[in-house]
Protein backbone atom coordinates (compact mmCIF):
# COMPACT_ATOMS: atom_id res chain seq x y z
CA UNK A 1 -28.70 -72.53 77.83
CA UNK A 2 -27.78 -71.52 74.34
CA UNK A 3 -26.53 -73.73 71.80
CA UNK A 4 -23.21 -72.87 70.64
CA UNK A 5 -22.58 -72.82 66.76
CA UNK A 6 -20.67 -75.46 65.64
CA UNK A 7 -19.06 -76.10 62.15
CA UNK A 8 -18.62 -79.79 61.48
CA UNK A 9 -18.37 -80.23 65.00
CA UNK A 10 -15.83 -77.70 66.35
CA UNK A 11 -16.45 -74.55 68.05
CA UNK A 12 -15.11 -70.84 67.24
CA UNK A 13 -12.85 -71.33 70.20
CA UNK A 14 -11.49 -75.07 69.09
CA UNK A 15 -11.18 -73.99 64.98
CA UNK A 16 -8.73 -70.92 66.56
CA UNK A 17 -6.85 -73.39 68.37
CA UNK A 18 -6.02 -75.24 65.41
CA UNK A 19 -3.24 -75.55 63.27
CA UNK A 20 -3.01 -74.54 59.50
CA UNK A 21 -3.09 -78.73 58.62
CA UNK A 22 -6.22 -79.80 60.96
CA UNK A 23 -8.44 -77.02 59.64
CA UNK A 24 -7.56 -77.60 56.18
CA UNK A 25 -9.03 -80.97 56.78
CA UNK A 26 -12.63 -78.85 56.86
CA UNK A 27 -12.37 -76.85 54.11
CA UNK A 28 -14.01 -77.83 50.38
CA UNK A 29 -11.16 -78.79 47.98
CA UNK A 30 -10.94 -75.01 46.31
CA UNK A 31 -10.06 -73.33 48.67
CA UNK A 32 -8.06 -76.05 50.53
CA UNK A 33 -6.05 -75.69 47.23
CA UNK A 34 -6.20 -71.69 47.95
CA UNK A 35 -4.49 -71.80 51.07
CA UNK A 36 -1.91 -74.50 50.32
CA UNK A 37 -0.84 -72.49 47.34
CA UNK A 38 0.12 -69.28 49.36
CA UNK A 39 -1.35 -66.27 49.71
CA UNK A 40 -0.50 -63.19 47.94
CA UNK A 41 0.77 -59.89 48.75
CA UNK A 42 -2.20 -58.15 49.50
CA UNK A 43 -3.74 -61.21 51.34
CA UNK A 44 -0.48 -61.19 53.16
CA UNK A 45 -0.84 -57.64 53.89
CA UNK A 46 -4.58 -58.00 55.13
CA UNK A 47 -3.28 -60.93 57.46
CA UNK A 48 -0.75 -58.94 59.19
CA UNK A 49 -3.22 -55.97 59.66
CA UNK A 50 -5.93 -58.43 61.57
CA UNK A 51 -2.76 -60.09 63.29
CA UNK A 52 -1.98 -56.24 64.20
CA UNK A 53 -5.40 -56.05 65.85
CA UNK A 54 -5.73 -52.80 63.51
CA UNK A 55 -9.13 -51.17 63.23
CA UNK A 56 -11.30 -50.04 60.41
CA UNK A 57 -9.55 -52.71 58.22
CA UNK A 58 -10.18 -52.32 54.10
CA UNK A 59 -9.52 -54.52 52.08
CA UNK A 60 -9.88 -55.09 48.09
CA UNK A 61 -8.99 -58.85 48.50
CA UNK A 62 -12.80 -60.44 47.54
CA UNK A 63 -10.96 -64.07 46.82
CA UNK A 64 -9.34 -64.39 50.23
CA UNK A 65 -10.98 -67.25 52.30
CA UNK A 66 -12.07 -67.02 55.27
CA UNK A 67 -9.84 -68.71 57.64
CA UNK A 68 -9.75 -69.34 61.94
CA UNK A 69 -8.04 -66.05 62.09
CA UNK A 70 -10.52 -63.57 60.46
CA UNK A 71 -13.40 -64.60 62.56
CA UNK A 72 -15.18 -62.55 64.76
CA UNK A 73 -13.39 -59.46 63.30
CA UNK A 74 -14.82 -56.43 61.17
CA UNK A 75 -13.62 -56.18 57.45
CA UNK A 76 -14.55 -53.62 54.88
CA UNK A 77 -14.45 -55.37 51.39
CA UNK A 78 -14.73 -53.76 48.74
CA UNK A 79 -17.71 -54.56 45.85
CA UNK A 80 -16.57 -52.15 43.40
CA UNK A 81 -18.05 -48.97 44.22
CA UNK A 82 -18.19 -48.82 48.16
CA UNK A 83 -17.11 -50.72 51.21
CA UNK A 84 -19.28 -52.95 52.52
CA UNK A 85 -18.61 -54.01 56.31
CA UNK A 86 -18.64 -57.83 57.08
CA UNK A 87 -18.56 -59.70 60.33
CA UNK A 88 -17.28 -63.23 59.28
CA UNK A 89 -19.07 -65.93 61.60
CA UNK A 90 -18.65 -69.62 62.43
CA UNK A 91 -21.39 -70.25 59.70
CA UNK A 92 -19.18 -68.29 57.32
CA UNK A 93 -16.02 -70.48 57.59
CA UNK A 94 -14.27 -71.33 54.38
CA UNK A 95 -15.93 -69.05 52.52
CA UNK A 96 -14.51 -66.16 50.21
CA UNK A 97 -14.71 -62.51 51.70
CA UNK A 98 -16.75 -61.78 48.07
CA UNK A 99 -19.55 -64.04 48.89
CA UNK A 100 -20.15 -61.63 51.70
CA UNK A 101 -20.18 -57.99 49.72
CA UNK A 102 -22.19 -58.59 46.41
CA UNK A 103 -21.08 -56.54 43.72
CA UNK A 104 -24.44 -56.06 42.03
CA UNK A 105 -27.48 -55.13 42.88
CA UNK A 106 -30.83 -56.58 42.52
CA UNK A 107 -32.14 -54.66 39.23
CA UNK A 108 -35.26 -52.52 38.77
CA UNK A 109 -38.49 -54.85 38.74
CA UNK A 110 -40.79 -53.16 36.27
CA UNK A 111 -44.63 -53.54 36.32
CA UNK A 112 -44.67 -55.47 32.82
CA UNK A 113 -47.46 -56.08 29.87
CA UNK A 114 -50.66 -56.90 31.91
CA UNK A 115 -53.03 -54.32 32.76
C-alpha cells in the first residue's frame, strides 16, 4: 500500500473539499493575508481559466498562492524570459507560483586562483 501525502493531516481529496475559511486555517499568515485581501485581475483571470478546465494555461502571476483549486493542474509561469511548466502538488500547498519557476540561474562557477 502506498502512503498517501498528507499536508497537516488532510489529503488532496479532503483540502478540495474544503471551503475558502477551513483551508485558510492551514496557510502561514502571508498569504492567509493574500487571499483574504482579494485577488486581482489577472489572478482572477487565471482562476477562471483553471475553473474553465482550459489547457496550456500561462500565466505571468508569480505572487499568486497556491490554493485547493490549482492542484494537480499544469501552469506555465513565467520567470522573465521563458515559461516554465509547474505541476503544483500537495507538498506545494500555500506556496507562491514564483517559488516554483526561478528567475535566475545558477551563475558560471569558474576554476579560481589555485593551480
Amino acid at each position: 500500500m502506498e502512503n498517501e501525502v498528507l499536508y497537516r493531516g488532510k489529503s488532496l481529496t479532503e483540502l478540495k473539499a474544503m471551503e475558502k475559511e477551513e483551508y485558510l486555517q492551514f496557510l502561514p499568515s502571508s498569504q492567509r493575508r493574500k487571499i483574504v485581501r482579494g485577488f486581482t485581475e489577472q489572478e482572477e483571470k487565471l482562476l477562471k481559466k483553471v475553473r474553465n478546465n482550459e489547457k496550456n494555461i500561462k500565466t505571468h502571476c508569480r505572487d499568486m498562492v497556491i490554493i485547493p483549486e490549482l492542484l494537480d493542474i499544469k501552469i506555465s509561469v513565467y520567470n522573465g524570459k521563458e515559461f516554465i511548466q509547474i505541476h503544483p502538488t500537495i507538498e506545494t500547498f500555500g506556496m507562491r507560483l514564483g517559488e516554483l519557476a526561478p528567475s535566475r540561474k545558477i551563475g558560471v562557477k569558474h576554476a579560481g586562483g589555485k593551480k
